[in-house]
Protein backbone atom coordinates (compact mmCIF):
# COMPACT_ATOMS: atom_id res chain seq x y z
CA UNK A 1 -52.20 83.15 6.75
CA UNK A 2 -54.75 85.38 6.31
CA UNK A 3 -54.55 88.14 3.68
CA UNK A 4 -55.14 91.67 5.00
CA UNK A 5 -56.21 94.45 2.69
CA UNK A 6 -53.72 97.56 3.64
CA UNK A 7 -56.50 100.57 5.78
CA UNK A 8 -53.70 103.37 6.47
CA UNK A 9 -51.05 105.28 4.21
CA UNK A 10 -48.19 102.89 2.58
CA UNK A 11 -46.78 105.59 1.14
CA UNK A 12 -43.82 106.25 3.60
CA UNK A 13 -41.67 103.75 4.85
CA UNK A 14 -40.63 104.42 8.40
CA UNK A 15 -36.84 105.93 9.05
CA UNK A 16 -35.34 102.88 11.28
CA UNK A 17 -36.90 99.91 8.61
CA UNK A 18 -35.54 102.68 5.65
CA UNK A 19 -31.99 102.32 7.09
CA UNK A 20 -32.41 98.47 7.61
CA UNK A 21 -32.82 97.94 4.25
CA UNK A 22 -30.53 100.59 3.19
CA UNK A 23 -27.72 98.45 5.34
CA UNK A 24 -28.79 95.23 3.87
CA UNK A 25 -28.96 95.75 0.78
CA UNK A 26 -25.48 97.85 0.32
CA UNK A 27 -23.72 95.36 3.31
CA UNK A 28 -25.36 91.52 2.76
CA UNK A 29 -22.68 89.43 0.43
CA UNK A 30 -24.84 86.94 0.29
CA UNK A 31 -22.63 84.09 1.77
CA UNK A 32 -25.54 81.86 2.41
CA UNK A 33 -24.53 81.18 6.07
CA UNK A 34 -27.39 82.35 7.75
CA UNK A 35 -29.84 80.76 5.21
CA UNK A 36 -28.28 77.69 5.91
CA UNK A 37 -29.34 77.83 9.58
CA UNK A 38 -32.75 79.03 9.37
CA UNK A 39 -35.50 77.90 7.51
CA UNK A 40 -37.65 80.74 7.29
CA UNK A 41 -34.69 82.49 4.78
CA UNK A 42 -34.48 79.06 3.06
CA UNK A 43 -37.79 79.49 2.15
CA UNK A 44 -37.51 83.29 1.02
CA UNK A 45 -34.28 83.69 0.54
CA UNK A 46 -31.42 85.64 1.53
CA UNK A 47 -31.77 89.13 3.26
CA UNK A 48 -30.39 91.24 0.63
CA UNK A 49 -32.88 89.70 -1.53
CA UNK A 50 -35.62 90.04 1.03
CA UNK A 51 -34.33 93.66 1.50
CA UNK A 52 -34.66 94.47 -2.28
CA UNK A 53 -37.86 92.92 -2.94
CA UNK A 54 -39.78 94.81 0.03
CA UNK A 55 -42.33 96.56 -1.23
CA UNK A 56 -44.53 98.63 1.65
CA UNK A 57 -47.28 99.20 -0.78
CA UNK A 58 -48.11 94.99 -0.73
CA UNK A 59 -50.12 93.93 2.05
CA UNK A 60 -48.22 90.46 1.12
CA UNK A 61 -44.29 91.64 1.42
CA UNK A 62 -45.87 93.66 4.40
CA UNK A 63 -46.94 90.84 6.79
CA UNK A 64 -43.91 88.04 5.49
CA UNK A 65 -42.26 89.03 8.35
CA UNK A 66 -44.47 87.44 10.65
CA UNK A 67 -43.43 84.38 9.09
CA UNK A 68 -40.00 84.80 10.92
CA UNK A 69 -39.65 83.84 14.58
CA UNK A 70 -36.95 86.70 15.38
CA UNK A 71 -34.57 84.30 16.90
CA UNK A 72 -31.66 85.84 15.92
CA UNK A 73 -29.25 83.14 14.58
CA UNK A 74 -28.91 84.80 11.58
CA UNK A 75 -27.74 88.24 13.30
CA UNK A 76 -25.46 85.63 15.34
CA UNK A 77 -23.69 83.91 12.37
CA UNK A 78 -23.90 86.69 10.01
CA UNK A 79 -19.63 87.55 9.07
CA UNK A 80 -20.61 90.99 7.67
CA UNK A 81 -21.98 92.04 11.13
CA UNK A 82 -25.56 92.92 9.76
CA UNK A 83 -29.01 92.10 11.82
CA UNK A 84 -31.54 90.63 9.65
CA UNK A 85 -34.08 89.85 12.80
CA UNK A 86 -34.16 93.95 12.96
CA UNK A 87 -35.09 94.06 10.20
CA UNK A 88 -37.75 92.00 10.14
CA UNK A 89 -38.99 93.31 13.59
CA UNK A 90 -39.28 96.93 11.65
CA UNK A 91 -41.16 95.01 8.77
CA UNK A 92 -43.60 93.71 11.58
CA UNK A 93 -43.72 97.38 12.66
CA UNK A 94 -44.14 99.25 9.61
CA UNK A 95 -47.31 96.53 9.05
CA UNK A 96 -48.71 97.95 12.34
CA UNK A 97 -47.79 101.10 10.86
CA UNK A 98 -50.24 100.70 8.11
CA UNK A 99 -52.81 98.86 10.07
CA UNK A 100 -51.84 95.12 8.43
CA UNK A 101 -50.41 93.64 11.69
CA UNK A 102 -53.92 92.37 13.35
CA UNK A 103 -53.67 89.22 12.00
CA UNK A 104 -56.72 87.15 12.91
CA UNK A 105 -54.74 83.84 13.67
CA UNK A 106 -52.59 86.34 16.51
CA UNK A 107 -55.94 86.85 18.34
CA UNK A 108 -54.76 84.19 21.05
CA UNK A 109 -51.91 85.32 21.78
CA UNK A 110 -52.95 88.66 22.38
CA UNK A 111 -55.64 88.13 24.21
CA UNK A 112 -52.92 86.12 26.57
CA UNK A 113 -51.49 89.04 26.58
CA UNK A 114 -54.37 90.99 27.70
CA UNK A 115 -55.22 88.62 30.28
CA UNK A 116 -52.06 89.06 32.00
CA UNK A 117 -52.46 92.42 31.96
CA UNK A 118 -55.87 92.24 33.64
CA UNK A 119 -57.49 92.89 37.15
CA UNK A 120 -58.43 89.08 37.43
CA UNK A 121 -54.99 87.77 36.97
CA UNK A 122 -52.42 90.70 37.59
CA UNK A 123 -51.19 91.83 41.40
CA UNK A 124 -49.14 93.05 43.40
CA UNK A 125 -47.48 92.78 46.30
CA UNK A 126 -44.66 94.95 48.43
CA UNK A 127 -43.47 94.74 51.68
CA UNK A 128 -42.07 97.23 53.88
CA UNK A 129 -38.37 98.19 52.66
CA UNK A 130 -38.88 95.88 49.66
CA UNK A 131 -36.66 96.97 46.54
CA UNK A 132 -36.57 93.49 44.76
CA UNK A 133 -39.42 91.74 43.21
CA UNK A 134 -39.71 88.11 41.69
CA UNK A 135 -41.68 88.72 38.29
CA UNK A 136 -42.51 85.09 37.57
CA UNK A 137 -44.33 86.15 34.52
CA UNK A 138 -47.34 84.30 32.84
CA UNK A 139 -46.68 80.67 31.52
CA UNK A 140 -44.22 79.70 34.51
CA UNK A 141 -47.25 79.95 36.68
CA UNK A 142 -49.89 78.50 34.68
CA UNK A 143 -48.42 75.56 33.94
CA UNK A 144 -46.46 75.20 37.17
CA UNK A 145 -47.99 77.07 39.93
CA UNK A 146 -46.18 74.19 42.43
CA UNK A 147 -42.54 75.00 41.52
CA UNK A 148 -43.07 78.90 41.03
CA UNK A 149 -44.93 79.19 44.53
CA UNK A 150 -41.17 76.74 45.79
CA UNK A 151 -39.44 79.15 44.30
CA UNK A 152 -41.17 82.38 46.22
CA UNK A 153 -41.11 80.50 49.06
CA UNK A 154 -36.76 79.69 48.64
CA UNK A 155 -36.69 83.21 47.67
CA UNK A 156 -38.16 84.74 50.25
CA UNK A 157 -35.30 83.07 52.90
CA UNK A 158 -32.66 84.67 50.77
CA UNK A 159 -34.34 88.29 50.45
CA UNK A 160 -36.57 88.50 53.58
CA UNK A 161 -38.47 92.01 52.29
CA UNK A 162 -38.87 90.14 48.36
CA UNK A 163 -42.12 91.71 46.64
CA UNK A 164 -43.69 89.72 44.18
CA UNK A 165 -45.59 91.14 40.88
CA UNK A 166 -48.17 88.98 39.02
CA UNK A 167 -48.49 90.56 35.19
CA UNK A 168 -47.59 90.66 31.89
CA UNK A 169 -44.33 92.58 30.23
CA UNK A 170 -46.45 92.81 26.89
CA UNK A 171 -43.70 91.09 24.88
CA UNK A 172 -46.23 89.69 22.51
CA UNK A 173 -47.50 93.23 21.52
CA UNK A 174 -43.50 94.20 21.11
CA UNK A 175 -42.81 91.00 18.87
CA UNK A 176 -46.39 91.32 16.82
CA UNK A 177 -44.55 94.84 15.84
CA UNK A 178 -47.14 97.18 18.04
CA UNK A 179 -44.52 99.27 19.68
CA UNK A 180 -46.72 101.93 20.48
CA UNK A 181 -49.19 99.61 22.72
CA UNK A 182 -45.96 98.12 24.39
CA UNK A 183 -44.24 101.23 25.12
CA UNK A 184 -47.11 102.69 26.20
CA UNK A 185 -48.05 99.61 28.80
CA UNK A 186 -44.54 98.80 29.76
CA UNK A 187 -43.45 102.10 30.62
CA UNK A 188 -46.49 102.02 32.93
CA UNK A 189 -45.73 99.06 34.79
CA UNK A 190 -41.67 100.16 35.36
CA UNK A 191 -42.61 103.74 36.29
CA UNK A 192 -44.72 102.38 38.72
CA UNK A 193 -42.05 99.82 39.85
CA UNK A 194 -39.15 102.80 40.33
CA UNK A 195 -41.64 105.06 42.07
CA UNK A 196 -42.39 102.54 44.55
CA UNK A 197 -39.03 102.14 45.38
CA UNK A 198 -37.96 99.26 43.44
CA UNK A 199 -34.47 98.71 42.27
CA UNK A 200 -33.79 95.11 40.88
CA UNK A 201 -36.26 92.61 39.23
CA UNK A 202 -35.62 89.01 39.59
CA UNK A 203 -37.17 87.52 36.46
CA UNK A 204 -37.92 83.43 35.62
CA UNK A 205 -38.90 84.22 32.20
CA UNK A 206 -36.06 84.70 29.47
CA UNK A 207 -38.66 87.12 27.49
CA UNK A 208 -39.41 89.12 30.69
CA UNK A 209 -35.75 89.55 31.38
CA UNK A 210 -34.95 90.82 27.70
CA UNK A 211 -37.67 93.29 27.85
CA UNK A 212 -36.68 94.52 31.47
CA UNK A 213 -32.86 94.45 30.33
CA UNK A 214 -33.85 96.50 26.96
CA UNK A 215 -36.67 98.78 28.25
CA UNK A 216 -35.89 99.46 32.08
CA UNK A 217 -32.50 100.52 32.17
CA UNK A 218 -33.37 102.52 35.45
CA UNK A 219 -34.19 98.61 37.21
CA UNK A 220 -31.02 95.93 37.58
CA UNK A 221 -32.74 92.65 36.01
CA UNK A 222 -31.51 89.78 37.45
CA UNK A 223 -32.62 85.71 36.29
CA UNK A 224 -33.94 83.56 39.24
CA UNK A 225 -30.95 81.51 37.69
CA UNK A 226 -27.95 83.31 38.58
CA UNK A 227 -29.34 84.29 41.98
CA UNK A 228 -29.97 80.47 42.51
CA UNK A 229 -26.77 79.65 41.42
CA UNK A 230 -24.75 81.99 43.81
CA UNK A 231 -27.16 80.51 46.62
CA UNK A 232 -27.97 76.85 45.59
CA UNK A 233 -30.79 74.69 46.77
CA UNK A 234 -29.38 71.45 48.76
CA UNK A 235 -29.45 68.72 45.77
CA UNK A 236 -32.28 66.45 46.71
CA UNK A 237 -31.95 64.19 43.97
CA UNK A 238 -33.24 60.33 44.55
CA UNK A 239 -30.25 58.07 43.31
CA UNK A 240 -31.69 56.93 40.65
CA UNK A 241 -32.03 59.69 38.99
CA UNK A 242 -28.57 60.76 39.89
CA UNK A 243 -25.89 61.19 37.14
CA UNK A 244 -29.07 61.28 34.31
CA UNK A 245 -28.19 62.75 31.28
CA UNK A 246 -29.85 65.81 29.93
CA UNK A 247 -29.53 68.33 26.72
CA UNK A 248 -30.20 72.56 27.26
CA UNK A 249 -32.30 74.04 25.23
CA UNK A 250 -31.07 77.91 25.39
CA UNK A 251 -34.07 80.25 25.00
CA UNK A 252 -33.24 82.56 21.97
CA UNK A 253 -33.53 85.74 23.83
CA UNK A 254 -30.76 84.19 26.36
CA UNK A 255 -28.11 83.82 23.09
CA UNK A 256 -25.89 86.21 24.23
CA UNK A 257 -25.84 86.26 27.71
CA UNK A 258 -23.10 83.43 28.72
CA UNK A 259 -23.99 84.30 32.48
CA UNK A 260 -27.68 82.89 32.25
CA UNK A 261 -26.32 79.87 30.55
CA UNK A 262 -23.58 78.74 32.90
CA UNK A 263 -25.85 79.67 35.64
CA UNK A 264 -28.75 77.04 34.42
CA UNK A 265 -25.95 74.38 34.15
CA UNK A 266 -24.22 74.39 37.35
CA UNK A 267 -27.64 74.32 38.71
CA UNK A 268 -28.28 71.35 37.12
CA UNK A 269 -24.49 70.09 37.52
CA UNK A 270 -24.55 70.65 41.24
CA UNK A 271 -28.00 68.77 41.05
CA UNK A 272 -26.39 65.97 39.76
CA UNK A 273 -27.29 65.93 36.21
CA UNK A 274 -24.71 65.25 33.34
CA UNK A 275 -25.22 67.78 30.55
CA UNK A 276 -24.55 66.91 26.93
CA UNK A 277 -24.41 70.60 24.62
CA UNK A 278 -26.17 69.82 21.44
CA UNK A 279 -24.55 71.62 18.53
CA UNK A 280 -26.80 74.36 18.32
CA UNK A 281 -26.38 75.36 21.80
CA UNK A 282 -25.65 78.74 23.64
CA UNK A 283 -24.82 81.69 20.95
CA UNK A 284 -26.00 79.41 18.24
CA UNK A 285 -29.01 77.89 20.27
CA UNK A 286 -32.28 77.57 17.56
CA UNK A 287 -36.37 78.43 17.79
CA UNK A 288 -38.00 76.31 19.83
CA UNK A 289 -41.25 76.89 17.19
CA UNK A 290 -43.15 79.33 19.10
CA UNK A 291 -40.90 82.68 18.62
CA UNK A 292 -42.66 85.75 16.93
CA UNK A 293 -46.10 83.93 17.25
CA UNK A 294 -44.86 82.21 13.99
CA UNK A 295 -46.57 78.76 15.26
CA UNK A 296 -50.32 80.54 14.65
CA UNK A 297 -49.19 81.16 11.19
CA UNK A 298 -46.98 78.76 9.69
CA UNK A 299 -47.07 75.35 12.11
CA UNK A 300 -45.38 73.57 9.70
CA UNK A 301 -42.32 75.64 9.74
CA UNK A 302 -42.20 75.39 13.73
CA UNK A 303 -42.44 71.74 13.16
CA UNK A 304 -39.14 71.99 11.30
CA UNK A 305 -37.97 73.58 14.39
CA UNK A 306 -38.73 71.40 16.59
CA UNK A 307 -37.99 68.50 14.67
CA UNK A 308 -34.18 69.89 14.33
CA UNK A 309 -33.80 70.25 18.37
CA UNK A 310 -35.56 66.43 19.02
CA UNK A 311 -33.03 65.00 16.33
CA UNK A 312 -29.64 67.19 17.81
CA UNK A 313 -31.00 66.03 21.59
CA UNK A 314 -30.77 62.34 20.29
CA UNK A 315 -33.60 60.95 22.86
CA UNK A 316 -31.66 62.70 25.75
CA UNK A 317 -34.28 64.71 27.95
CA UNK A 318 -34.70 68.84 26.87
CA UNK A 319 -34.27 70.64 29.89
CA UNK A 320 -34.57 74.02 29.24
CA UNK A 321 -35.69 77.61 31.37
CA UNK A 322 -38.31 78.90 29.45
CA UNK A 323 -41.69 77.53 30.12
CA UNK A 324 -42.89 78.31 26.65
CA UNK A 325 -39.81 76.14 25.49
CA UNK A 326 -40.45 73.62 27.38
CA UNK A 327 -44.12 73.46 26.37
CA UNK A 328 -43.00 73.35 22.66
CA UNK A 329 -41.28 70.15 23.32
CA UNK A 330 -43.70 68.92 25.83
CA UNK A 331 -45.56 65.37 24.71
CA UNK A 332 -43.03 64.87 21.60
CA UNK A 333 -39.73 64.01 23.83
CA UNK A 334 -38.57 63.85 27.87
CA UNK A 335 -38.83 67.35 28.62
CA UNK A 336 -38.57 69.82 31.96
CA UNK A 337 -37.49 73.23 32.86
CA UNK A 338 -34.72 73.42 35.30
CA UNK A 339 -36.79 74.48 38.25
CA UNK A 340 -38.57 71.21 38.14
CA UNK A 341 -35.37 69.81 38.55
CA UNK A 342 -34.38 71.59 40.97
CA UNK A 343 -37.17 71.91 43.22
CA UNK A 344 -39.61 68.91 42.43
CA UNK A 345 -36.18 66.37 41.35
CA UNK A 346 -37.88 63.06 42.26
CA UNK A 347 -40.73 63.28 39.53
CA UNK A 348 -39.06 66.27 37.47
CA UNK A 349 -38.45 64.17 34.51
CA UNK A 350 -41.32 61.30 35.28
CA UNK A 351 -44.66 60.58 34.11
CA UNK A 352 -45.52 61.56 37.82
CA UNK A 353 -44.85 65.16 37.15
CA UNK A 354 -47.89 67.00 36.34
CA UNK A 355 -47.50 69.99 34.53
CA UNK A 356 -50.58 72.06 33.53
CA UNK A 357 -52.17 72.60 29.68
CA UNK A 358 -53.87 75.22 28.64
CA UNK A 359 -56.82 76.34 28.87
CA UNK A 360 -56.61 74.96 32.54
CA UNK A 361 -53.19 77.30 33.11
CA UNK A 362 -55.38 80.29 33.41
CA UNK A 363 -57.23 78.77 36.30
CA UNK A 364 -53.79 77.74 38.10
CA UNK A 365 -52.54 81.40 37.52
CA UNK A 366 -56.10 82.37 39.18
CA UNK A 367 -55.45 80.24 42.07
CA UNK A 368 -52.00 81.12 42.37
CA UNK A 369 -52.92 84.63 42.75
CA UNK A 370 -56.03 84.09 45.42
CA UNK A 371 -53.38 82.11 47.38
CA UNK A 372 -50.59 84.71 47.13
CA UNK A 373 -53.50 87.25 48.73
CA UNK A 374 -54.42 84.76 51.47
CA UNK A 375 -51.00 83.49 53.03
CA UNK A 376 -49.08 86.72 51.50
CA UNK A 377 -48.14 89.05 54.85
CA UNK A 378 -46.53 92.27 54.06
CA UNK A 379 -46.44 95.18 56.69
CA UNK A 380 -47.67 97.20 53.82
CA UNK A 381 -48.76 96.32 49.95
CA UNK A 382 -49.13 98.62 46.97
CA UNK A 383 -52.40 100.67 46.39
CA UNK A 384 -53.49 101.65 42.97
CA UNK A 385 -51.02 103.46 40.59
CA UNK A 386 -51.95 106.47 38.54
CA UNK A 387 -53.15 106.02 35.25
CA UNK A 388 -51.97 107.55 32.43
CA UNK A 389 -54.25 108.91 29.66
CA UNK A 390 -51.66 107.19 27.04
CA UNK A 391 -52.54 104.35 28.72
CA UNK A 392 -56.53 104.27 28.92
CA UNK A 393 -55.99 105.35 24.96
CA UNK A 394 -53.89 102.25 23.87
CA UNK A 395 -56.56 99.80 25.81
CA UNK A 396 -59.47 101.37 23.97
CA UNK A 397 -57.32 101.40 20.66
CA UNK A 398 -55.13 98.74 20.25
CA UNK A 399 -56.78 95.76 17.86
CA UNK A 400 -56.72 93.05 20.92
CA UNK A 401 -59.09 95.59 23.34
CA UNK A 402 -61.36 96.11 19.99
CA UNK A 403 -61.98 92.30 19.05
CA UNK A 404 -62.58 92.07 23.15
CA UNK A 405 -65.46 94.92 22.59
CA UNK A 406 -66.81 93.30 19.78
CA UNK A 407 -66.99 90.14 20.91
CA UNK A 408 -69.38 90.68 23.75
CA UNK A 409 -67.38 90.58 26.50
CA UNK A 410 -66.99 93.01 29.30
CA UNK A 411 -65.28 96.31 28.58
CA UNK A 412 -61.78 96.43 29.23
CA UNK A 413 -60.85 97.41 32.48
CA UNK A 414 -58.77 100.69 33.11
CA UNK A 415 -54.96 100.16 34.01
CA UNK A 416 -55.57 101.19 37.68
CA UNK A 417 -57.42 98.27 37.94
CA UNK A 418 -54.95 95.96 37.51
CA UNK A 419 -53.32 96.78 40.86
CA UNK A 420 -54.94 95.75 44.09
CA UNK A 421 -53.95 96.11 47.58
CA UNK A 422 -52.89 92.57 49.05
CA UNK A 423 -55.05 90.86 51.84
């Protein structure tokens, strides 16, 4: 990782990271459980110790934080109630804070970020009388425009007035501990939602659904999953891929919500799958490698990761409904996400089945879009929202927009921009 050399005041540490460590180090035993199940404490020990040794004056203890993928097992299994991944989310803050969290190795991921966000790649689209959209979000559709545009399309018999919105929730900039940029961006993109007459959000990404669920109280958020499962696809499974055994990878984010998870099994039970639960499964489900944007900084820790899920799925295929999951395992093991399986079953789990690698995904999410626009028909479609002056300040100041300046690239576009009326 590389070192940063501290270019604000460290001199305050901010209230809700003060009372984090204030809990952890008065609460935390020190039982060992949780660094038994995660190898980022294994490496730097337990929180307590973590708590007492933070020091916000040391670029170093500052940015350690990023080093954890903010899974939250360890809040899961801790038996003193405490929540060490909030802790280390305020660390990551408090680094923003004092201007250490622009960590060069993050640049891709928040230029993703920004991509999503812009002109070329965002939309949207709302019919007359619409009140639900389908937020696919970003990696679903760039590395399987196919299935998500099967999805739409199955969606669209169940909720005849469904809108669709192409962008990006900004959960990078939340987990990279910039809360003012996401705040700032996400609170732009549900105001305009809820003033436009939208009431639920029908989510295929686990992260987009946390960050609606969290941030958007005003919205119902709803995964594609349970509204699948309450009105199933007909199986269309080819025999001999009936009965096939598969493992679940749970998404982190999903840990505690039981409903998603027996939702993506009877999907796949109805299917005609056999599911065998690995031990860390559900509640107690593990990183796939890529949480936090830990992979850009410490590979070989995601590796352990990963390496732990291929060796509790014991050759069995990861199925799992999270496209960044699935990606993680993707080339190492027999992997899918669920929608594969249910919508493209005779090559979901094949050599056949061609799912899309970056860099090419941000072409498919291109196309995607241009086709949305050309067979799209709405009575009416969204014009341009307002933008906010909070807004147009975050682009112009937040560390991704800079490096975009300074790299010779166009300027940034404004927010308003990101919204066009459909053709």
């Amino acid at each position: 990782m590389t070192p940063l050399t501290a270019t604000a005041d460290t001199q305050t540490i901010v209230p809700d990271l003060r009372r984090q460590l204030d809990d952890h180090q008065h609460n935390c035993t020190q039982c060992g459980v949780c660094v038994a199940e995660c190898h980022f404490l294994t490496r730097y020990g337990d929180p307590l110790q973590q708590a007492s040794d933070y020091n916000h004056g040391s670029p170093g203890l500052l940015t350690r934080a990023f080093e954890c993928h903010l899974c939250g097992l360890c809040t899961q299994v801790c038996p003193d109630g405490l929540d060490p991944a909030r802790m280390f989310l305020e660390m990551r803050r408090e680094a923003s804070a004092h201007g250490l969290s622009d960590l060069p190795e993050h640049r891709g991921l928040r230029k993703y970020e920004r991509t999503g966000n812009s002109r070329a790649y965002s939309w949207y689209a709302l019919p007359d009388n619409c009140d639900t959209i389908f937020f696919p979000g970003c990696a679903l559709v760039g590395s399987r425009a196919e299935t998500t545009n099967r999805v739409f399309e199955y969606l669209q018999q169940l909720i005849p007035a469904l809108g669709i919105v192409l962008d990006c929730c900004n959960k990078p900039s939340h987990d990279l501990g910039d809360h003012g940029h996401f705040a700032t961006m996400f609170e732009e993109l549900s105001n305009y939602l809820t003033t436009h007459g939208i009431k639920q959000v029908l989510v295929a990404c686990p992260n987009c659904s946390s960050v609606f669920t969290q941030y958007a109280p005003e919205l119902t958020t709803r995964t594609i999953y349970e509204a699948l499962a309450e009105h199933p696809p007909a199986p269309a499974l080819a025999e001999a891929t009936k009965k096939t055994l598969v493992t679940v990878h749970d998404p982190c984010v999903t840990r505690s919500d039981a409903t998603v998870q027996d939702a993506v099994r009877q999907l796949l039970l109805r299917a005609g799958f056999k599911v065998m639960e690995m031990p860390h499964s559900r509640e107690l489900t593990i990183c796939c490698g890529e949480g936090g944007g830990t992979s850009c900084l410490v590979p070989e820790q995601s590796q352990q990761w990963i390496d732990q899920r291929l060796d509790e799925a014991q050759g069995k295929p990861i199925v799992s409904y999270c496209a960044g999951c699935t990606n993680s395992f993707s080339g190492k093991t027999t992997t899918g996400h669920v929608l594969d399986l249910i919508f493209q079953p005779q090559t979901a789990l094949t050599a056949k089945h061609k799912v899309t690698k970056a860099p090419l995904t941000y072409l498919r999410r291109r196309q995607f879009k241009k086709t949305l626009q050309r067979d799209f028909t709405a009575a009416a479609t969204t014009g341009n929202r307002p933008c906010s002056a909070a807004s147009q300040t975050a682009r112009v100041t937040h560390p991704q927009t800079r490096h975009y300046f300074s790299s010779g690239h166009r300027r940034h576009r404004s927010p308003s921009d990101r919204y066009q009326r459909a053709i």
